[in-house]
C-alpha atoms as a PDB file:
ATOM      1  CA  UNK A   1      92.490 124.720 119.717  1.00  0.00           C
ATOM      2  CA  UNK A   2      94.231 126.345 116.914  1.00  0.00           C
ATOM      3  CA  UNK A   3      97.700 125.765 119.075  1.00  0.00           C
ATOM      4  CA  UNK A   4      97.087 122.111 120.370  1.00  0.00           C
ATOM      5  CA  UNK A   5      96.484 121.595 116.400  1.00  0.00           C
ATOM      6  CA  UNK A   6      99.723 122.809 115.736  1.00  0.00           C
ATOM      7  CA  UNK A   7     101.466 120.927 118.264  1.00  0.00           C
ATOM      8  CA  UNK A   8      99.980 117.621 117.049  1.00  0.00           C
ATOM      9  CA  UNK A   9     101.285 118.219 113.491  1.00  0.00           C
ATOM     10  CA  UNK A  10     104.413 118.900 114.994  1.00  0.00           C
ATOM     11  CA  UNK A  11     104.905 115.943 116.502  1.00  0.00           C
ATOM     12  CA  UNK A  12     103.621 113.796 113.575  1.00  0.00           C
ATOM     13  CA  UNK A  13     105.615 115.315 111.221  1.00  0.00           C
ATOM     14  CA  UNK A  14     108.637 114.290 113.772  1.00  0.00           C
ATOM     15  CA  UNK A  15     107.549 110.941 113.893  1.00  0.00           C
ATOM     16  CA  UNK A  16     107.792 110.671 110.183  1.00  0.00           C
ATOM     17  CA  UNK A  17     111.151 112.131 109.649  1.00  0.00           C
ATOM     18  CA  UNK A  18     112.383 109.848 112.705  1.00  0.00           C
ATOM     19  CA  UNK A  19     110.372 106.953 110.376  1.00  0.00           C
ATOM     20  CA  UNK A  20     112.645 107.755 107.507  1.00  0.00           C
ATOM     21  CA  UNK A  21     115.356 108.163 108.929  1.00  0.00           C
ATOM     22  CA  UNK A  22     115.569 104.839 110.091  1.00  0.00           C
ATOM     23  CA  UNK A  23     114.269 103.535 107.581  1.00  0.00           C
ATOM     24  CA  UNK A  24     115.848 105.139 103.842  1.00  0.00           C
ATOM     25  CA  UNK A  25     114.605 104.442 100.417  1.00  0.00           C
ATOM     26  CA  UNK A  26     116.220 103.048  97.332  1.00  0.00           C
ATOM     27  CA  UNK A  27     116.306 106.835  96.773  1.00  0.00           C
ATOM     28  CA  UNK A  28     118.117 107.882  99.902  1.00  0.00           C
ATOM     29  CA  UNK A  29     120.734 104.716  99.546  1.00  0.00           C
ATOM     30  CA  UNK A  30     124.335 106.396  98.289  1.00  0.00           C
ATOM     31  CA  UNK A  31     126.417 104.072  96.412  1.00  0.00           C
ATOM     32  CA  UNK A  32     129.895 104.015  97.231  1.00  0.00           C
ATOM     33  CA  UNK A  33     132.042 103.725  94.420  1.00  0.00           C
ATOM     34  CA  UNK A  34     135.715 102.451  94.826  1.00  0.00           C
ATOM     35  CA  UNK A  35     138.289 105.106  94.962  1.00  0.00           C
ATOM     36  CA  UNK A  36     140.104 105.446  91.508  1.00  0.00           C
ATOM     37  CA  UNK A  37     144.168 104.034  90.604  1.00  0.00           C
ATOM     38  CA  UNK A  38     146.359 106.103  91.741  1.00  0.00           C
ATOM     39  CA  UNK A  39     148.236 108.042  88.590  1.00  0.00           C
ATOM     40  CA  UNK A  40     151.175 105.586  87.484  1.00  0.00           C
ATOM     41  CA  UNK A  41     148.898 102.462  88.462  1.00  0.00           C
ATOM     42  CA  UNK A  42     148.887  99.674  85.923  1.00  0.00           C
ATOM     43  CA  UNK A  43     145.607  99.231  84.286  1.00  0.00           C
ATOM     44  CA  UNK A  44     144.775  95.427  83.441  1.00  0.00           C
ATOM     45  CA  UNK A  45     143.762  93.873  80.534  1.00  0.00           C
ATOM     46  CA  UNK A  46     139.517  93.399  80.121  1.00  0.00           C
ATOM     47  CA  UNK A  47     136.975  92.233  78.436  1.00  0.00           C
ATOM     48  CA  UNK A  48     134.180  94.105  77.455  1.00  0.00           C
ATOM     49  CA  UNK A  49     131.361  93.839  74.403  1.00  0.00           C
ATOM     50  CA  UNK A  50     131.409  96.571  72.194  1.00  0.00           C
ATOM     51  CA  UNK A  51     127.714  97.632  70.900  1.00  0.00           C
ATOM     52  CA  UNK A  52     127.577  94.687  68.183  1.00  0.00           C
ATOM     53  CA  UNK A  53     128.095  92.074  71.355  1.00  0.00           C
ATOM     54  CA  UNK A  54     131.838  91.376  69.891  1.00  0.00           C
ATOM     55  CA  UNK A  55     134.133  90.354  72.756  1.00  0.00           C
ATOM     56  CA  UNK A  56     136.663  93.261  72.458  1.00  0.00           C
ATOM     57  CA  UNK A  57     140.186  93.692  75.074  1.00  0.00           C
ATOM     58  CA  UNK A  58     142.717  96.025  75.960  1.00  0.00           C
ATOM     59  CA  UNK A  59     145.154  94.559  74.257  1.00  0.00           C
ATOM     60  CA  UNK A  60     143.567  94.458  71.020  1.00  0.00           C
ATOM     61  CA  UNK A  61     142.079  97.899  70.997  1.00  0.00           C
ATOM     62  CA  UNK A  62     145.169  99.955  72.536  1.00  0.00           C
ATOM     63  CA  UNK A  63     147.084 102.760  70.955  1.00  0.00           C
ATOM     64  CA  UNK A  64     151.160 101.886  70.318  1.00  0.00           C
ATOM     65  CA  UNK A  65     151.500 105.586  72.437  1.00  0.00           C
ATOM     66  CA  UNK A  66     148.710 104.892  74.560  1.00  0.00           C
ATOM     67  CA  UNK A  67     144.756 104.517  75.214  1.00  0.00           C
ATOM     68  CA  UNK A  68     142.307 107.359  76.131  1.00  0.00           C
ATOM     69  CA  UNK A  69     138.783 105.854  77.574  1.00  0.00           C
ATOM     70  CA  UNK A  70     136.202 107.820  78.237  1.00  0.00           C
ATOM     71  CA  UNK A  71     132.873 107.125  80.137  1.00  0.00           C
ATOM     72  CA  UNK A  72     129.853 108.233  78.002  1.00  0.00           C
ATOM     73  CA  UNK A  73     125.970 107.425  77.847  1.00  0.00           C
ATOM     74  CA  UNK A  74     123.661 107.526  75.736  1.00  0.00           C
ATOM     75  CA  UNK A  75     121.106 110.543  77.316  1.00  0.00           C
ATOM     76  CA  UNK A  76     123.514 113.103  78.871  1.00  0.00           C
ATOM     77  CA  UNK A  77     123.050 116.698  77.651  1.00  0.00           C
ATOM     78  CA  UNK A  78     126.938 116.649  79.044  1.00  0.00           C
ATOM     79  CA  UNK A  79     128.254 113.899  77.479  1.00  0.00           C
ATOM     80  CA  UNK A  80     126.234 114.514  73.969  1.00  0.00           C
ATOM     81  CA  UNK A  81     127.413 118.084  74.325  1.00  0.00           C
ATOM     82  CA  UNK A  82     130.997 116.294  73.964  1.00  0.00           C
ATOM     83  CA  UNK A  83     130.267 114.575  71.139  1.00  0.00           C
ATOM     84  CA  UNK A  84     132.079 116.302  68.740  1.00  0.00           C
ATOM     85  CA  UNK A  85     134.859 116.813  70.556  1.00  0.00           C
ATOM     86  CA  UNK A  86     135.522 113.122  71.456  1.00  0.00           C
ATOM     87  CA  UNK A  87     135.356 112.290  68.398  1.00  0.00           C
ATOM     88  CA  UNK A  88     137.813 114.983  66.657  1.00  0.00           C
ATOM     89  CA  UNK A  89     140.375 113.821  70.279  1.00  0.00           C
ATOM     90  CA  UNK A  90     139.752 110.379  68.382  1.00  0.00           C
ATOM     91  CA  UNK A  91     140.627 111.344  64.335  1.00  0.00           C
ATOM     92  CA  UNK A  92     143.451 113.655  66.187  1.00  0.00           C
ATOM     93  CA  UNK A  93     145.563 111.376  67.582  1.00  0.00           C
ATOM     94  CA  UNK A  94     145.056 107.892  65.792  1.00  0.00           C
ATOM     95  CA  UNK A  95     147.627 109.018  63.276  1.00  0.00           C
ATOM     96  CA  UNK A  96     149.539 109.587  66.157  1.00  0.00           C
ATOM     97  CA  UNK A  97     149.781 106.200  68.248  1.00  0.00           C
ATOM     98  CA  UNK A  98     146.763 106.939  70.352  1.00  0.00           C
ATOM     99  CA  UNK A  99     143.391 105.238  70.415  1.00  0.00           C
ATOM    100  CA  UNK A 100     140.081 106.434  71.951  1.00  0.00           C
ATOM    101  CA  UNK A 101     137.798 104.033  73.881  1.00  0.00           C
ATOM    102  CA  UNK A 102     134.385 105.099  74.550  1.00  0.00           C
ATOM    103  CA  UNK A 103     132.883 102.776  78.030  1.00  0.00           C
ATOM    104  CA  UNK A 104     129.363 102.962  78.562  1.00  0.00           C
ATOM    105  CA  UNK A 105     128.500 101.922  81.642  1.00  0.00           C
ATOM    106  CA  UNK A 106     124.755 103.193  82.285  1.00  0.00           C
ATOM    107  CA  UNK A 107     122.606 100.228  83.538  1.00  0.00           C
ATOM    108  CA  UNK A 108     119.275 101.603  81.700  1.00  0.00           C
ATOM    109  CA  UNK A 109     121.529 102.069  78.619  1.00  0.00           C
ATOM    110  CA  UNK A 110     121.023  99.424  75.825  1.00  0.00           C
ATOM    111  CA  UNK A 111     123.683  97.859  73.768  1.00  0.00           C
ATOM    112  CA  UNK A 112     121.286  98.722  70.672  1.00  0.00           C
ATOM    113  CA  UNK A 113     121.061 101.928  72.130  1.00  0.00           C
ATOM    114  CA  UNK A 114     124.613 102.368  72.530  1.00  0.00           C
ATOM    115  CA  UNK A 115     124.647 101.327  68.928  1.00  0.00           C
ATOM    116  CA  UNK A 116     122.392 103.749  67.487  1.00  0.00           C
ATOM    117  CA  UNK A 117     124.006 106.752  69.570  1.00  0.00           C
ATOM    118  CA  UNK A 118     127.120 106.312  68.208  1.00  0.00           C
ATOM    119  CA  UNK A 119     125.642 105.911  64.009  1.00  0.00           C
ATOM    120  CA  UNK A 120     123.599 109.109  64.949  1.00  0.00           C
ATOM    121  CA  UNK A 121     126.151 111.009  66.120  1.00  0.00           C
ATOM    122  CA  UNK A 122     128.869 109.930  64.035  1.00  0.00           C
ATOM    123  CA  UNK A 123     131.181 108.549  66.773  1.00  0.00           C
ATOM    124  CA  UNK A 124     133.375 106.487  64.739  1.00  0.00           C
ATOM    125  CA  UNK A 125     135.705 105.321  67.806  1.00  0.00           C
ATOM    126  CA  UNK A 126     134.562 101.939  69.358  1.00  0.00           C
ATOM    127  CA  UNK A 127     132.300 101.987  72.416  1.00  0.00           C
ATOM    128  CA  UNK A 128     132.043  99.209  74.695  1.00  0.00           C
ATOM    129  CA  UNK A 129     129.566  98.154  77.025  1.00  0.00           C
ATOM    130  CA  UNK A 130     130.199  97.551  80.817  1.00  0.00           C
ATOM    131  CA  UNK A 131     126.950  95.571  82.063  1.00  0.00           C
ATOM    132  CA  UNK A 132     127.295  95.689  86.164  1.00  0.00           C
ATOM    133  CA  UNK A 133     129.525  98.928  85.910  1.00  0.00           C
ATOM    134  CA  UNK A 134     132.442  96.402  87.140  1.00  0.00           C
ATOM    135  CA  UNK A 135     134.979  98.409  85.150  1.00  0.00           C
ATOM    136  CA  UNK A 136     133.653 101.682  85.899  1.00  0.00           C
ATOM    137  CA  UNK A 137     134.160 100.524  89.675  1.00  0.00           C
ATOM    138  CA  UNK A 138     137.548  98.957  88.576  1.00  0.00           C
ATOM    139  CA  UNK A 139     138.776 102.897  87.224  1.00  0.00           C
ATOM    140  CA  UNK A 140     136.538 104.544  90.094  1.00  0.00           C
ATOM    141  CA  UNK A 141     134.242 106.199  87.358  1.00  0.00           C
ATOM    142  CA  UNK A 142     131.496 108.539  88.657  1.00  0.00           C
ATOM    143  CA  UNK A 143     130.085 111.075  85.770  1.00  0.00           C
ATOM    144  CA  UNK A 144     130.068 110.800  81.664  1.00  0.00           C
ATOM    145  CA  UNK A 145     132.458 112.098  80.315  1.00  0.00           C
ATOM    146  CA  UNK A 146     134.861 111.471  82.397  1.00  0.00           C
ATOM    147  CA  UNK A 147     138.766 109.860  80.567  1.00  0.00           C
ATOM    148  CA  UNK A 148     141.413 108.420  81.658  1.00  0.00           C
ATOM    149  CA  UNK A 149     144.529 108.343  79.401  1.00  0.00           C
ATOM    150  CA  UNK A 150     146.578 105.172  79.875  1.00  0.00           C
ATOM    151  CA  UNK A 151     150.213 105.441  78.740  1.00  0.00           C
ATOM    152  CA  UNK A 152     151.934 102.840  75.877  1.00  0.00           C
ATOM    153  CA  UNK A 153     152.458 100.348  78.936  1.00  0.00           C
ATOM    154  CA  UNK A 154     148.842 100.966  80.414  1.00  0.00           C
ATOM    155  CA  UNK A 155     150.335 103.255  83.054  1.00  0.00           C
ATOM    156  CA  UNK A 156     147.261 105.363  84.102  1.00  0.00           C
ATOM    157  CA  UNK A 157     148.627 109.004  84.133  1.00  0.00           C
ATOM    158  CA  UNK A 158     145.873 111.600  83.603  1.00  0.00           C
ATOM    159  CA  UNK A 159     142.498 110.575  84.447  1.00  0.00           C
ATOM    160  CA  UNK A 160     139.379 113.600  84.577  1.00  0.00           C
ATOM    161  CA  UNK A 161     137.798 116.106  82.583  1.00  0.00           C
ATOM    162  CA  UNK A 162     138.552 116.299  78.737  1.00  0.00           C
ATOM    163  CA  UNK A 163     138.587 120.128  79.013  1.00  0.00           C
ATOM    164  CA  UNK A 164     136.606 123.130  81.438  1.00  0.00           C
ATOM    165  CA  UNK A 165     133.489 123.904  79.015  1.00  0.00           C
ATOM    166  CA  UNK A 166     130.665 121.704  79.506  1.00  0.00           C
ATOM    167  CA  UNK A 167     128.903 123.540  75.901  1.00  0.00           C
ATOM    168  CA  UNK A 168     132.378 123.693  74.454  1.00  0.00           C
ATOM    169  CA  UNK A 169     132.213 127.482  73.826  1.00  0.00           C
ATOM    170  CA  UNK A 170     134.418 128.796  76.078  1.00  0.00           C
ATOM    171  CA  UNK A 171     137.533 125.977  76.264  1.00  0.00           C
ATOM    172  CA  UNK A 172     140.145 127.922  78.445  1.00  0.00           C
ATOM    173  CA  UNK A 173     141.752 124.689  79.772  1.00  0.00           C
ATOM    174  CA  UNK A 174     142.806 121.530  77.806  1.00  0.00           C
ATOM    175  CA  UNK A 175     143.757 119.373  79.893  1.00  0.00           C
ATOM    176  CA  UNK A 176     143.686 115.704  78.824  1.00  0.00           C
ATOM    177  CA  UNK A 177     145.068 117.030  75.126  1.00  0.00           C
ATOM    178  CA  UNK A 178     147.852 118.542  77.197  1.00  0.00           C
ATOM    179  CA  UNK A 179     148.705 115.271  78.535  1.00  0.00           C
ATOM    180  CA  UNK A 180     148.305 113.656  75.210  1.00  0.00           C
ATOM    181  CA  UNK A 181     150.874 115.847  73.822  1.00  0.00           C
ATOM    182  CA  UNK A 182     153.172 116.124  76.559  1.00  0.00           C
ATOM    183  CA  UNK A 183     153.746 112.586  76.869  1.00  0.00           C
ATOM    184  CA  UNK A 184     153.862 111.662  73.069  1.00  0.00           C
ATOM    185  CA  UNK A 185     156.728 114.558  73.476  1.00  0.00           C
ATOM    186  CA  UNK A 186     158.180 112.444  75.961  1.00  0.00           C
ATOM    187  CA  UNK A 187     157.718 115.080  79.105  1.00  0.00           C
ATOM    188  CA  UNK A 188     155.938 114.462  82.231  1.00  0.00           C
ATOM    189  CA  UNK A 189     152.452 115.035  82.599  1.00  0.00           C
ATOM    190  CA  UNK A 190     151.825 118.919  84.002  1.00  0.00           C
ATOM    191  CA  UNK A 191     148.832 117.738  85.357  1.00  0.00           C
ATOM    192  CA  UNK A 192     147.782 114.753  86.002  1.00  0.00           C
ATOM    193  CA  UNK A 193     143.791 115.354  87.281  1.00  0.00           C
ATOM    194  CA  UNK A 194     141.019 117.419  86.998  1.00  0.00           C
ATOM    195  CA  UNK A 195     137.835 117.202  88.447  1.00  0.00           C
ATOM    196  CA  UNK A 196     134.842 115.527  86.175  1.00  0.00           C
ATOM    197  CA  UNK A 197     131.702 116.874  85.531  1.00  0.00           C
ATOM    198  CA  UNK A 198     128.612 115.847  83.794  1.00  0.00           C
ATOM    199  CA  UNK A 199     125.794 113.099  84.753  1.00  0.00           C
ATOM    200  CA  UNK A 200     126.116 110.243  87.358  1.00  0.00           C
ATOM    201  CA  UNK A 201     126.924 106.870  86.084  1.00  0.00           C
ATOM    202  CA  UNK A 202     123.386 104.779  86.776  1.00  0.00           C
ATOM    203  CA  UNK A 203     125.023 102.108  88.269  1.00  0.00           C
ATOM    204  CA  UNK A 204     123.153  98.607  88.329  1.00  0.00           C
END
């Protein structure tokens, strides 16, 4: 009895995997996201709200020496753990041609959350909302933070990590401040990518 039992489960719990299977979830549905420019691509203008619902542009908010963006939300541990340091990239190298962009593009994420973030946390550099993720999907975006440093003629040519410590207490590798100063020295990028890390962008 106890082995006809056994068999019977077995076969129902096949029938339920072969159920699902068939048949996935919202859960189980992966959401492609478009492959990213390739370094050197031309980034075009847009137009994106910032958290006060101002119409704001490339073109207006760009650095003379080029434009860092970064993807950031609102709840990340990883992307609050980065707080600081985006904003210190962003006092760092104003004075120096360069302006930081923050992009949320977290469906959940609020404007007037966005908003009150950025006053609790001191983040002084604008942040602009992306409702429908359409430029995350534009730059290929996947985790916050994640930057992309776009050269004085929008030339995309580092786009990844900020640096290799997700707590910021053991930085051994600076990567997209190494391409910040390499190409305000006027020398090629070293390197150009580095994997990102940190939360998934909730995509609408």
């Amino acid at each position: 009895m106890k082995k006809q039992f056994a068999v019977l489960m077995l076969i129902a719990t096949l029938i339920v995997l072969g159920a699902t299977a068939n048949n996935p979830t919202q859960a189980d549905t992966v959401v492609e996201v478009p492959a990213a420019p390739s370094i050197g691509a031309t980034i075009s203008d847009f137009s994106l709200p910032d958290a006060d619902g101002k119409t704001q542009t490339l073109s207006t908010l760009k650095g003379k020496n080029g434009t860092v963006l970064i993807f950031v939300a609102v709840q990340c541990p990883v992307s609050n753990a980065y707080n600081e340091r985006m904003e210190k990239l962003a006092q760092d190298y104003k004075a120096r041609g360069i302006n930081v962009v923050g992009i949320n593009s977290n469906a959940p994420e609020t404007a007037e959350a966005v908003k009150a973030h950025a006053a609790t946390n001191n983040l002084t550099f604008p942040i602009l909302k992306d409702a429908g993720n359409k430029f995350a999907d534009q730059l290929g975006a996947t985790v916050t933070p994640e930057a992309y440093f776009l050269d004085a003629n929008n030339k995309l040519v580092y786009r990844g990590r900020i640096d290799n410590s997700r707590r910021g207490d053991s930085i051994s590798a600076t990567e997209l401040r190494d391409a910040l100063d390499q190409t305000l020295a006027g020398k090629p990028v070293a390197k150009s990518s580095a994997n990102a890390f940190g939360c998934s962008i909730k995509r609408a």
